[in-house]
PDB file of N, CA and C in Angstrom:
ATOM      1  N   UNK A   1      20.833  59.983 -55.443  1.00  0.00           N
ATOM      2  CA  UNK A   1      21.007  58.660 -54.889  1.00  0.00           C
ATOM      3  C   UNK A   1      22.510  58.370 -54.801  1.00  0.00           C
ATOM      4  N   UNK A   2      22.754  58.063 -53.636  1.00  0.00           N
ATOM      5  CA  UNK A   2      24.119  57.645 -53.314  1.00  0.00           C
ATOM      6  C   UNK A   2      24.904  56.832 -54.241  1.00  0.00           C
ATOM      7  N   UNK A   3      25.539  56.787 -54.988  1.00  0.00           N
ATOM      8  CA  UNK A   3      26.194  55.542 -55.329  1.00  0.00           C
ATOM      9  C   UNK A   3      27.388  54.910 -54.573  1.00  0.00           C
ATOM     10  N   UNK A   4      27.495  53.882 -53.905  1.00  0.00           N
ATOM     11  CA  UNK A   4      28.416  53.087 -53.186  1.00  0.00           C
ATOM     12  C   UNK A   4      28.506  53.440 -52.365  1.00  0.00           C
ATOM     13  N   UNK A   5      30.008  53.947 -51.831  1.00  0.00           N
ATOM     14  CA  UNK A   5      30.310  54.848 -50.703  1.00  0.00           C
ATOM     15  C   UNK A   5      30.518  56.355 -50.843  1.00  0.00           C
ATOM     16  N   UNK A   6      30.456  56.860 -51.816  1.00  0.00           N
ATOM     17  CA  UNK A   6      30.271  58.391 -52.262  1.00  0.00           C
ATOM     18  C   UNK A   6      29.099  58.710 -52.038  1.00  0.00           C
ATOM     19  N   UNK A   7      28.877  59.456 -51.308  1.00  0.00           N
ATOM     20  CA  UNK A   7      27.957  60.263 -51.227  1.00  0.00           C
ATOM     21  C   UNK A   7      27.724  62.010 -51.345  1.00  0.00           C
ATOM     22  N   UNK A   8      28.660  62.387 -51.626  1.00  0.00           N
ATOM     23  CA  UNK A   8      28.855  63.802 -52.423  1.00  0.00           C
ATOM     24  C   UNK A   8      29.437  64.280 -53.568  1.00  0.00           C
ATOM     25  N   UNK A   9      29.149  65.092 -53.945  1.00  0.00           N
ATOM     26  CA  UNK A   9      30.052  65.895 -55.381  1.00  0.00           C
ATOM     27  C   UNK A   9      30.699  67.482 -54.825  1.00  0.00           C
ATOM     28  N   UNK A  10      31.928  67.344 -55.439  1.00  0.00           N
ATOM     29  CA  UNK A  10      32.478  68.611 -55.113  1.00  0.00           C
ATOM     30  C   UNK A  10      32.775  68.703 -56.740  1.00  0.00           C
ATOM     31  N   UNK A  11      32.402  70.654 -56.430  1.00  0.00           N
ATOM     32  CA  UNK A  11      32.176  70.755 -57.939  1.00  0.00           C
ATOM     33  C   UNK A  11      33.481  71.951 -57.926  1.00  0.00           C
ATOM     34  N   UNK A  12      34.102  71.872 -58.896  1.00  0.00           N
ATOM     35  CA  UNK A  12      35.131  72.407 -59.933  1.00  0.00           C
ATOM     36  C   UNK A  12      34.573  73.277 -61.009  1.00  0.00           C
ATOM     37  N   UNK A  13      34.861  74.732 -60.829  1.00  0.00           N
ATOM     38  CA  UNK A  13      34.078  75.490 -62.186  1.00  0.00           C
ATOM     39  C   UNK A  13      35.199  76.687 -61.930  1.00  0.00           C
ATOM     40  N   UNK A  14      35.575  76.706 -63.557  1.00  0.00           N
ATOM     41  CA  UNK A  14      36.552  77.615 -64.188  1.00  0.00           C
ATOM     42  C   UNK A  14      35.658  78.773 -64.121  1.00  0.00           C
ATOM     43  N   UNK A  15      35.969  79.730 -63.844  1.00  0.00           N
ATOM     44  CA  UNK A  15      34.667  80.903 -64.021  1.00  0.00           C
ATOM     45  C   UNK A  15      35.023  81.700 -65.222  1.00  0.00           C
ATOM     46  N   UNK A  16      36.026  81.715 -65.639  1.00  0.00           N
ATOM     47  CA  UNK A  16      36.841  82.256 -67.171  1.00  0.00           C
ATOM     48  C   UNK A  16      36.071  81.178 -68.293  1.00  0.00           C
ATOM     49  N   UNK A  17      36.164  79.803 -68.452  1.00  0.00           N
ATOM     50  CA  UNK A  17      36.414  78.964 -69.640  1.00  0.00           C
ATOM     51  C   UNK A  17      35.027  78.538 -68.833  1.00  0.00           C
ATOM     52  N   UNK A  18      34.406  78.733 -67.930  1.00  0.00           N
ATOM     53  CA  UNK A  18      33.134  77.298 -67.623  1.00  0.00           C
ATOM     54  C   UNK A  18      33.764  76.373 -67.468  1.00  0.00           C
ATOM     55  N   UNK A  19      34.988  75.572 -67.589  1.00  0.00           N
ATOM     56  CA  UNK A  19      35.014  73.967 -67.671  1.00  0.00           C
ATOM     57  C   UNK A  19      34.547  74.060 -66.174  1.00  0.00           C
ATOM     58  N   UNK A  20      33.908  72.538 -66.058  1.00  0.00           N
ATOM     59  CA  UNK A  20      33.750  71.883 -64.928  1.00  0.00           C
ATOM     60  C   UNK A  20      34.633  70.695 -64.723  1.00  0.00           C
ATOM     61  N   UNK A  21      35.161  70.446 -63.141  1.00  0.00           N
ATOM     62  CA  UNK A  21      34.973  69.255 -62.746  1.00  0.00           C
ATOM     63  C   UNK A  21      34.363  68.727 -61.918  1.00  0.00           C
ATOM     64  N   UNK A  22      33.671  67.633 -61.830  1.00  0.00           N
ATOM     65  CA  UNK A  22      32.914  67.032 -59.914  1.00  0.00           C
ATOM     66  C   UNK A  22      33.889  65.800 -59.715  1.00  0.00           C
ATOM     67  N   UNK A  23      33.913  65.699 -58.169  1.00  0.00           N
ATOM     68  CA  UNK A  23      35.003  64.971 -57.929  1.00  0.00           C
ATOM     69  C   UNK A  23      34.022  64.015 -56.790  1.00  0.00           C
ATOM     70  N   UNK A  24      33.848  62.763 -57.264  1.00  0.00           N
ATOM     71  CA  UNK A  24      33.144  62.073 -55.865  1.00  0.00           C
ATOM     72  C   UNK A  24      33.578  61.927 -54.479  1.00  0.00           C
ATOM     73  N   UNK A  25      33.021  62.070 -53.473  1.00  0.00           N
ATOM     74  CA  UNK A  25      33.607  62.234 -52.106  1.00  0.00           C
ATOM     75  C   UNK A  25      32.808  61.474 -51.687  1.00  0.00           C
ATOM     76  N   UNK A  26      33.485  60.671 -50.631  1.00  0.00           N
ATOM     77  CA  UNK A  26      32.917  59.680 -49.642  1.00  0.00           C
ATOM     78  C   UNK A  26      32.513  60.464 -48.412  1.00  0.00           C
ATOM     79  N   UNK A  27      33.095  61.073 -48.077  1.00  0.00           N
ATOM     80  CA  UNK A  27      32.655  62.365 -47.065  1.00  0.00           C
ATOM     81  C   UNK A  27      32.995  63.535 -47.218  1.00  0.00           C
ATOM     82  N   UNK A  28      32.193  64.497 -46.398  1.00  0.00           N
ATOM     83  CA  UNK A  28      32.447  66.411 -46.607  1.00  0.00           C
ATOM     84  C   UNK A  28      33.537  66.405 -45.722  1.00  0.00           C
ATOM     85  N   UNK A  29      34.546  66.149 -45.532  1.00  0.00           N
ATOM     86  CA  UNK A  29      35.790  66.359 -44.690  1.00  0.00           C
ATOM     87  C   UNK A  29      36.573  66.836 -45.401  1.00  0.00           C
ATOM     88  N   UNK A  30      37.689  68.082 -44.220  1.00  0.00           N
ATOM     89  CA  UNK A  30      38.336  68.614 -45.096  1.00  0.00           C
ATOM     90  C   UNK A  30      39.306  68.132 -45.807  1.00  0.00           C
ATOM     91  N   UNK A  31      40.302  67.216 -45.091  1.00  0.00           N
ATOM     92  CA  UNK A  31      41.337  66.749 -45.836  1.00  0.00           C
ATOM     93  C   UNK A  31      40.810  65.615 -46.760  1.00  0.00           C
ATOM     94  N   UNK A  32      39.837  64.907 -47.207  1.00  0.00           N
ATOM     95  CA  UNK A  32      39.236  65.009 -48.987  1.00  0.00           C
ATOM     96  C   UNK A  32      39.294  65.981 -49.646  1.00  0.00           C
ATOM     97  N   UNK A  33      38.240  67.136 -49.439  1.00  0.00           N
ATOM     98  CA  UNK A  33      38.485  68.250 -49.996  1.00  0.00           C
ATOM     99  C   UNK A  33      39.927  68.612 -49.984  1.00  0.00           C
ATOM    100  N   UNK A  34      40.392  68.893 -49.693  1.00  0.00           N
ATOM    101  CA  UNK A  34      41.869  69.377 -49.867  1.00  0.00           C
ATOM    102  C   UNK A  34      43.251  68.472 -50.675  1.00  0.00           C
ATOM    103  N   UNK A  35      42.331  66.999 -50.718  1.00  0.00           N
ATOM    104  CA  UNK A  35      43.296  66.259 -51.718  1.00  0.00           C
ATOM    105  C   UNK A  35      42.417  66.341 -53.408  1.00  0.00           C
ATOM    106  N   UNK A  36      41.258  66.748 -52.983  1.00  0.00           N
ATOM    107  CA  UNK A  36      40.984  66.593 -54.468  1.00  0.00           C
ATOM    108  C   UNK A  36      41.245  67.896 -55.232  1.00  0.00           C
ATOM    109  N   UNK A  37      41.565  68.811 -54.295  1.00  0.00           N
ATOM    110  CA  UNK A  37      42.208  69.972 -54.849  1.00  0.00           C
ATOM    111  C   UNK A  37      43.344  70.145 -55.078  1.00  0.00           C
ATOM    112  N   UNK A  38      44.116  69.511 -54.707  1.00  0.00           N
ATOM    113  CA  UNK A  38      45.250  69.524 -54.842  1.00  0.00           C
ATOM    114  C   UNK A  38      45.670  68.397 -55.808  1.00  0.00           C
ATOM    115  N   UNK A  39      44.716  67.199 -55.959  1.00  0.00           N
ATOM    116  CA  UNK A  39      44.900  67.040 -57.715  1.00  0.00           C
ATOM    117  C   UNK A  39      44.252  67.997 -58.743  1.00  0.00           C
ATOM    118  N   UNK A  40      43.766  68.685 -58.529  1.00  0.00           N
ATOM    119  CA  UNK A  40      43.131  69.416 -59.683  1.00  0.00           C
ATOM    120  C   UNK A  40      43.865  70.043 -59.935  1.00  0.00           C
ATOM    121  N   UNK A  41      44.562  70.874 -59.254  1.00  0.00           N
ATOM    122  CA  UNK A  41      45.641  72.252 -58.800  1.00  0.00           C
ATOM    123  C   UNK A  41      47.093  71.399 -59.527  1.00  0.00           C
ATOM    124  N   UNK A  42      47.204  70.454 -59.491  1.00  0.00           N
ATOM    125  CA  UNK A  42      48.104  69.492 -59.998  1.00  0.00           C
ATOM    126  C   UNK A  42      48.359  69.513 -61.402  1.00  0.00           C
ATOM    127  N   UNK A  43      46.940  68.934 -62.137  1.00  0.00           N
ATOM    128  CA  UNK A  43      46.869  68.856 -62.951  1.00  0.00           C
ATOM    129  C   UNK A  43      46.409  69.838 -63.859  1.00  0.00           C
ATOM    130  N   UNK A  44      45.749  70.823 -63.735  1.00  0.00           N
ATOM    131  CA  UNK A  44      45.755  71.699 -63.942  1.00  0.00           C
ATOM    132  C   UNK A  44      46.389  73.478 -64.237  1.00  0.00           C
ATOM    133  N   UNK A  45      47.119  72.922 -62.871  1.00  0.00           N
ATOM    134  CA  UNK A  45      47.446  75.075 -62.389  1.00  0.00           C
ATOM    135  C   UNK A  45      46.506  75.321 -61.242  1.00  0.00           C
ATOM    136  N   UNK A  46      47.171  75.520 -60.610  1.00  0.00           N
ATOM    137  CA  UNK A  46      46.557  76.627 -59.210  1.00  0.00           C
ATOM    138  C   UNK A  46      45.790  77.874 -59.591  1.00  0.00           C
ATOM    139  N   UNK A  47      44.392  77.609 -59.365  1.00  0.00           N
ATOM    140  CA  UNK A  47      43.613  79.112 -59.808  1.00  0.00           C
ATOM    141  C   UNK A  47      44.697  80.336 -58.747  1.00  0.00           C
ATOM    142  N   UNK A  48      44.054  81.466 -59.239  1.00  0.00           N
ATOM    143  CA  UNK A  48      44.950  82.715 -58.336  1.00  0.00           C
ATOM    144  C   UNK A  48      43.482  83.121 -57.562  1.00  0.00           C
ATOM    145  N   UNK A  49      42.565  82.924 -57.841  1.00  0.00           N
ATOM    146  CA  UNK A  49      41.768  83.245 -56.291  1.00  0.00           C
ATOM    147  C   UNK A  49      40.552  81.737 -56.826  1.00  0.00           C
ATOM    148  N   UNK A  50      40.869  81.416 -55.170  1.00  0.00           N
ATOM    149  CA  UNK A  50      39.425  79.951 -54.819  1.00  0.00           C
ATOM    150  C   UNK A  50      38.311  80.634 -54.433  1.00  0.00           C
ATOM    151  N   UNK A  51      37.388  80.751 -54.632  1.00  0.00           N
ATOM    152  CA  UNK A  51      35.884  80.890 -54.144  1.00  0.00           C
ATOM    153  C   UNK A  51      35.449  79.507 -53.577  1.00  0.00           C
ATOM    154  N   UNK A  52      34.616  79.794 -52.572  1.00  0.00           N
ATOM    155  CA  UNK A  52      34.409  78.595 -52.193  1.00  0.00           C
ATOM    156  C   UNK A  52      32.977  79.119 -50.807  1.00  0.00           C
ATOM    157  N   UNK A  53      32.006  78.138 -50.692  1.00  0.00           N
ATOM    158  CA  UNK A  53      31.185  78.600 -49.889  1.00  0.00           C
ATOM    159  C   UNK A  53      31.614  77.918 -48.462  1.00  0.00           C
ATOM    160  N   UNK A  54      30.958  78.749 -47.455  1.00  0.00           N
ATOM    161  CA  UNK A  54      31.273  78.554 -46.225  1.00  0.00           C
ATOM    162  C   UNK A  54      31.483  76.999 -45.623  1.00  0.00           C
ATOM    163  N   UNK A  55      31.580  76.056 -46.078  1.00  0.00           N
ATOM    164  CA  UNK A  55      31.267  74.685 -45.379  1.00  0.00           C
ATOM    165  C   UNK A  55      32.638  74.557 -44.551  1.00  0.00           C
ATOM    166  N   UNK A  56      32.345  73.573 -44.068  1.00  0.00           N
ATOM    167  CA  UNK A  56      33.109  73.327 -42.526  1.00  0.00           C
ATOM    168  C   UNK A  56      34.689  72.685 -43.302  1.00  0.00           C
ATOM    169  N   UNK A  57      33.611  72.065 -44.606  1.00  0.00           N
ATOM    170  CA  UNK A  57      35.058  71.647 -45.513  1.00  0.00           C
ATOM    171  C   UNK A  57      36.189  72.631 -45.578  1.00  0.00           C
ATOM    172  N   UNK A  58      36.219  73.439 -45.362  1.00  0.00           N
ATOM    173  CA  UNK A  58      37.045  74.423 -46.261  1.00  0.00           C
ATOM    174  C   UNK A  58      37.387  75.509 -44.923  1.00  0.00           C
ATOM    175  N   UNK A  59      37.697  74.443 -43.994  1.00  0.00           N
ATOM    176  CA  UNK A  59      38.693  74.581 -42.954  1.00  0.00           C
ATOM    177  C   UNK A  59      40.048  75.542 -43.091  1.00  0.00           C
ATOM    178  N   UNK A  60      40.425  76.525 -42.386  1.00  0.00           N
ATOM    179  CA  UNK A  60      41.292  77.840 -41.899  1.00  0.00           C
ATOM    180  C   UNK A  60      42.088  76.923 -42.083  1.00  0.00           C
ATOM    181  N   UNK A  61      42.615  75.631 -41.592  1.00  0.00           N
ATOM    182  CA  UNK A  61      43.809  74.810 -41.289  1.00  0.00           C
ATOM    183  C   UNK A  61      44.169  74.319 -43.276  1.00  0.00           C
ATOM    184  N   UNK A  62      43.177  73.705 -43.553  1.00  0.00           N
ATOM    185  CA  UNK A  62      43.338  73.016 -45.110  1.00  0.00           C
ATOM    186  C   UNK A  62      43.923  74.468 -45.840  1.00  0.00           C
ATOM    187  N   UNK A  63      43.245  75.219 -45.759  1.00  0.00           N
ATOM    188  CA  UNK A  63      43.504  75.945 -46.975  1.00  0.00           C
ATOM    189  C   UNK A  63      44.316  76.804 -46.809  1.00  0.00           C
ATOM    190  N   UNK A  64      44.875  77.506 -45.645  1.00  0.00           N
ATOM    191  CA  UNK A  64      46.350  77.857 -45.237  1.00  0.00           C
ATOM    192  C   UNK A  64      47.356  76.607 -45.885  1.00  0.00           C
ATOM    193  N   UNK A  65      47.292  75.386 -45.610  1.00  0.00           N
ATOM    194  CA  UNK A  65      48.426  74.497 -46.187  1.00  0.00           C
ATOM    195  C   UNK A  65      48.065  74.397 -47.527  1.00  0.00           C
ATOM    196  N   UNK A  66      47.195  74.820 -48.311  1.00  0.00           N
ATOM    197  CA  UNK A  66      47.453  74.413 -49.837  1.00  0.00           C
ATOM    198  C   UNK A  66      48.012  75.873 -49.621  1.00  0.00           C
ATOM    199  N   UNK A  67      47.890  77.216 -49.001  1.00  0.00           N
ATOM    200  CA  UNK A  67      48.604  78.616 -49.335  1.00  0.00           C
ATOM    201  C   UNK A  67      49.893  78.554 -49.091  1.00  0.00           C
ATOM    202  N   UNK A  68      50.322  77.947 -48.583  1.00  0.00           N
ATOM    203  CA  UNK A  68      51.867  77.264 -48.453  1.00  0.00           C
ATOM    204  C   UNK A  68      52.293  77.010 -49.855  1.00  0.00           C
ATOM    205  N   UNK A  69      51.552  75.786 -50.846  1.00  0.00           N
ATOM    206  CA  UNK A  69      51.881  75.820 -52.046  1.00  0.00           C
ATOM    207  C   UNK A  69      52.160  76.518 -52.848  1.00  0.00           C
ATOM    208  N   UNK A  70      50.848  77.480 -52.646  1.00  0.00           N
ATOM    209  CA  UNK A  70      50.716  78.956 -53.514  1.00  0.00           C
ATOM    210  C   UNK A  70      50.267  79.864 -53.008  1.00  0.00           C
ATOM    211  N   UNK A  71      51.486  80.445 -52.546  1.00  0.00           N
ATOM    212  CA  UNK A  71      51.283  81.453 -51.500  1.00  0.00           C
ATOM    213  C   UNK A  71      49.997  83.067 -52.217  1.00  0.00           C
ATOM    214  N   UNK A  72      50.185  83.386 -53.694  1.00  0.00           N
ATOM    215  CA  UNK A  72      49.727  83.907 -54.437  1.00  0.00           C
ATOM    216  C   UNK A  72      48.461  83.882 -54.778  1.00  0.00           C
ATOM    217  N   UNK A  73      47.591  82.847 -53.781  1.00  0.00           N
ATOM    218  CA  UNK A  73      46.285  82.410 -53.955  1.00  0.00           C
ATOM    219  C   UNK A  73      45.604  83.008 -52.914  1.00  0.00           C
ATOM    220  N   UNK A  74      44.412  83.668 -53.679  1.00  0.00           N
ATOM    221  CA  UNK A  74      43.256  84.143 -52.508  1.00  0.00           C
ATOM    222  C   UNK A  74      42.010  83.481 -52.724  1.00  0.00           C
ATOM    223  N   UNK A  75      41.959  83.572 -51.101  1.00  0.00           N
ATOM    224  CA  UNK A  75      40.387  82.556 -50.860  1.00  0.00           C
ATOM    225  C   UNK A  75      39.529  83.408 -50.805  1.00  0.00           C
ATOM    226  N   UNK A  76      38.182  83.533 -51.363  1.00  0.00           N
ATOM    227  CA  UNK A  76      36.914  84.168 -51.436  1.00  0.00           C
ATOM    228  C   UNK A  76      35.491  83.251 -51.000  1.00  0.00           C
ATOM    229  N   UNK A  77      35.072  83.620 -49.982  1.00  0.00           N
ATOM    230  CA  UNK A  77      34.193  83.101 -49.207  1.00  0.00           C
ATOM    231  C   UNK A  77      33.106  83.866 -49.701  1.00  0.00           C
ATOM    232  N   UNK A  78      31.734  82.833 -49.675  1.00  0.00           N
ATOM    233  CA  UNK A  78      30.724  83.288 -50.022  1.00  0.00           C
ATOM    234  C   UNK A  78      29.489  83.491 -48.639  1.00  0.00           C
ATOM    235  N   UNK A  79      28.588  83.971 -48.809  1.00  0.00           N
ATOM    236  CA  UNK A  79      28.206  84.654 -47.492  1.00  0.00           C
ATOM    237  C   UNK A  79      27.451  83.119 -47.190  1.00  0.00           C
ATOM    238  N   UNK A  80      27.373  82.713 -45.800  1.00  0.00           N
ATOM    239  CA  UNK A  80      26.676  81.779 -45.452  1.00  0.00           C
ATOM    240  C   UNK A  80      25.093  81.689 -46.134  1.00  0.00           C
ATOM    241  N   UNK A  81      24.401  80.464 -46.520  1.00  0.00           N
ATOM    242  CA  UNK A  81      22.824  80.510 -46.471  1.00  0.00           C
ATOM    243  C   UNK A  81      22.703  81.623 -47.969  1.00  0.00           C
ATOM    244  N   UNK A  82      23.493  81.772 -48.543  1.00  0.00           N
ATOM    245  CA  UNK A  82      22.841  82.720 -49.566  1.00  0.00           C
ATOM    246  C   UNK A  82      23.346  82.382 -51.036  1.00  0.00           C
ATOM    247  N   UNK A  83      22.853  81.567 -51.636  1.00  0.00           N
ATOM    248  CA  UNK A  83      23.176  80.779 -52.717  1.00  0.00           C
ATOM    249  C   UNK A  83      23.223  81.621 -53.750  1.00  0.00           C
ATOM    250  N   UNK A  84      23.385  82.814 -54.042  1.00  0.00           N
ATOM    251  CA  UNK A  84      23.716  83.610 -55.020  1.00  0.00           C
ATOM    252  C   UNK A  84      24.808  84.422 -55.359  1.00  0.00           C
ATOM    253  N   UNK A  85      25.437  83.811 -54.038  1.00  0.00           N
ATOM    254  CA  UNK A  85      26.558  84.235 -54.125  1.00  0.00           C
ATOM    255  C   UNK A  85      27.523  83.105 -55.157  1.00  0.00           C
ATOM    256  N   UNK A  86      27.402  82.365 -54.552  1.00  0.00           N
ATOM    257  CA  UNK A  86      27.494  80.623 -55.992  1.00  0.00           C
ATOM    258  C   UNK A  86      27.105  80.766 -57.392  1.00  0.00           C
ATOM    259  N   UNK A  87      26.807  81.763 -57.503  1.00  0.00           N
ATOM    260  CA  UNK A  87      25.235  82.035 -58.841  1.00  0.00           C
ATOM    261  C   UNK A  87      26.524  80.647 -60.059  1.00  0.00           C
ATOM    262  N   UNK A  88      27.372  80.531 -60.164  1.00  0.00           N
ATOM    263  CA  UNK A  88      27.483  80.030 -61.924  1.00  0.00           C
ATOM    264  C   UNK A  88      27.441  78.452 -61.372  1.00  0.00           C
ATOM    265  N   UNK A  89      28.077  78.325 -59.865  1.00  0.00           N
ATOM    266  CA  UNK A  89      27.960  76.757 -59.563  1.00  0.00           C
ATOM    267  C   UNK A  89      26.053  75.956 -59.577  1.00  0.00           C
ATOM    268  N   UNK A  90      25.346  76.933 -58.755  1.00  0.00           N
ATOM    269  CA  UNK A  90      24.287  77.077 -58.865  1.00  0.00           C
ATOM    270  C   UNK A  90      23.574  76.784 -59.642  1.00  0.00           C
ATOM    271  N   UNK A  91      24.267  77.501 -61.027  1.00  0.00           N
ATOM    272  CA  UNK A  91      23.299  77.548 -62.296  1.00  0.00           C
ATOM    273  C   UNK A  91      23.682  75.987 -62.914  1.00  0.00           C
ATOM    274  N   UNK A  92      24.797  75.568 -62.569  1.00  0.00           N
ATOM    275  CA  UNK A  92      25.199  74.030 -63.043  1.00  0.00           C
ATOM    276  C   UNK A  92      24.768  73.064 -62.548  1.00  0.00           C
ATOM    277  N   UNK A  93      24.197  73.489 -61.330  1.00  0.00           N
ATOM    278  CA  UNK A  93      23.412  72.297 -60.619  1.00  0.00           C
ATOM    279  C   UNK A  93      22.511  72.190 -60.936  1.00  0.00           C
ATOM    280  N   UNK A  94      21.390  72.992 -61.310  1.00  0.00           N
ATOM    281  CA  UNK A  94      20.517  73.170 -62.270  1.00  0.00           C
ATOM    282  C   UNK A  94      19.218  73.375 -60.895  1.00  0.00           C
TER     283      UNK A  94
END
C-alpha cells in the first residue's frame, strides 16, 4: 500500500555485510534513482561493482555520470525477467 506520494522502494544490499537500505521513491525515474545513490555512495563509499536489474531506472545516461565520480566502478546487470539473478535482494523481499 502506497503511503503518500511514494510509491516504491529501492533497495540497498551490501552483499559482503547484508546491511540493507530502502530508500522511498515517489517515482521509478532515473534521476531519483541516481540521487538516492549518490547519497548512499556519499555516505557510505562507492561500492566497486553496482548490480542492479534491468529497469529503465538504471539508464546508460545516469550511471555513466555517477562513473564520472568513480570511474573504478562496474555495473553488473542482471538478465531481464529472471529473478534469480537478484537471488539475496529477492530473498529480502521475502
Amino acid at each position: 500500500m502506497p503511503d503518500g506520494d511514494f510509491k516504491y522502494i529501492m533497495t540497498y544490499l551490501n552483499h559482503f555485510t547484508k546491511f540493507c537500505i530502502l530508500s522511498p521513491l515517489m517515482l521509478k525515474r532515473a534521476e531519483e534513482v541516481a540521487s538516492k545513490l549518490l547519497e548512499i555512495f556519499l555516505t557510505f563509499g562507492a561500492p566497486s561493482i553496482l548490480q542492479s536489474d534491468n529497469g529503465r531506472e538504471f539508464s546508460y545516461v545516469i550511471i555513466a555520470e555517477l562513473k564520472t565520480c568513480w570511474p573504478e566502478q562496474k555495473l553488473v546487470t542482471g538478465r531481464p525477467r529472471h529473478p534469480q539473478s537478484q537471488g539475496a535482494v529477492e530473498r529480502l523481499n521475502g
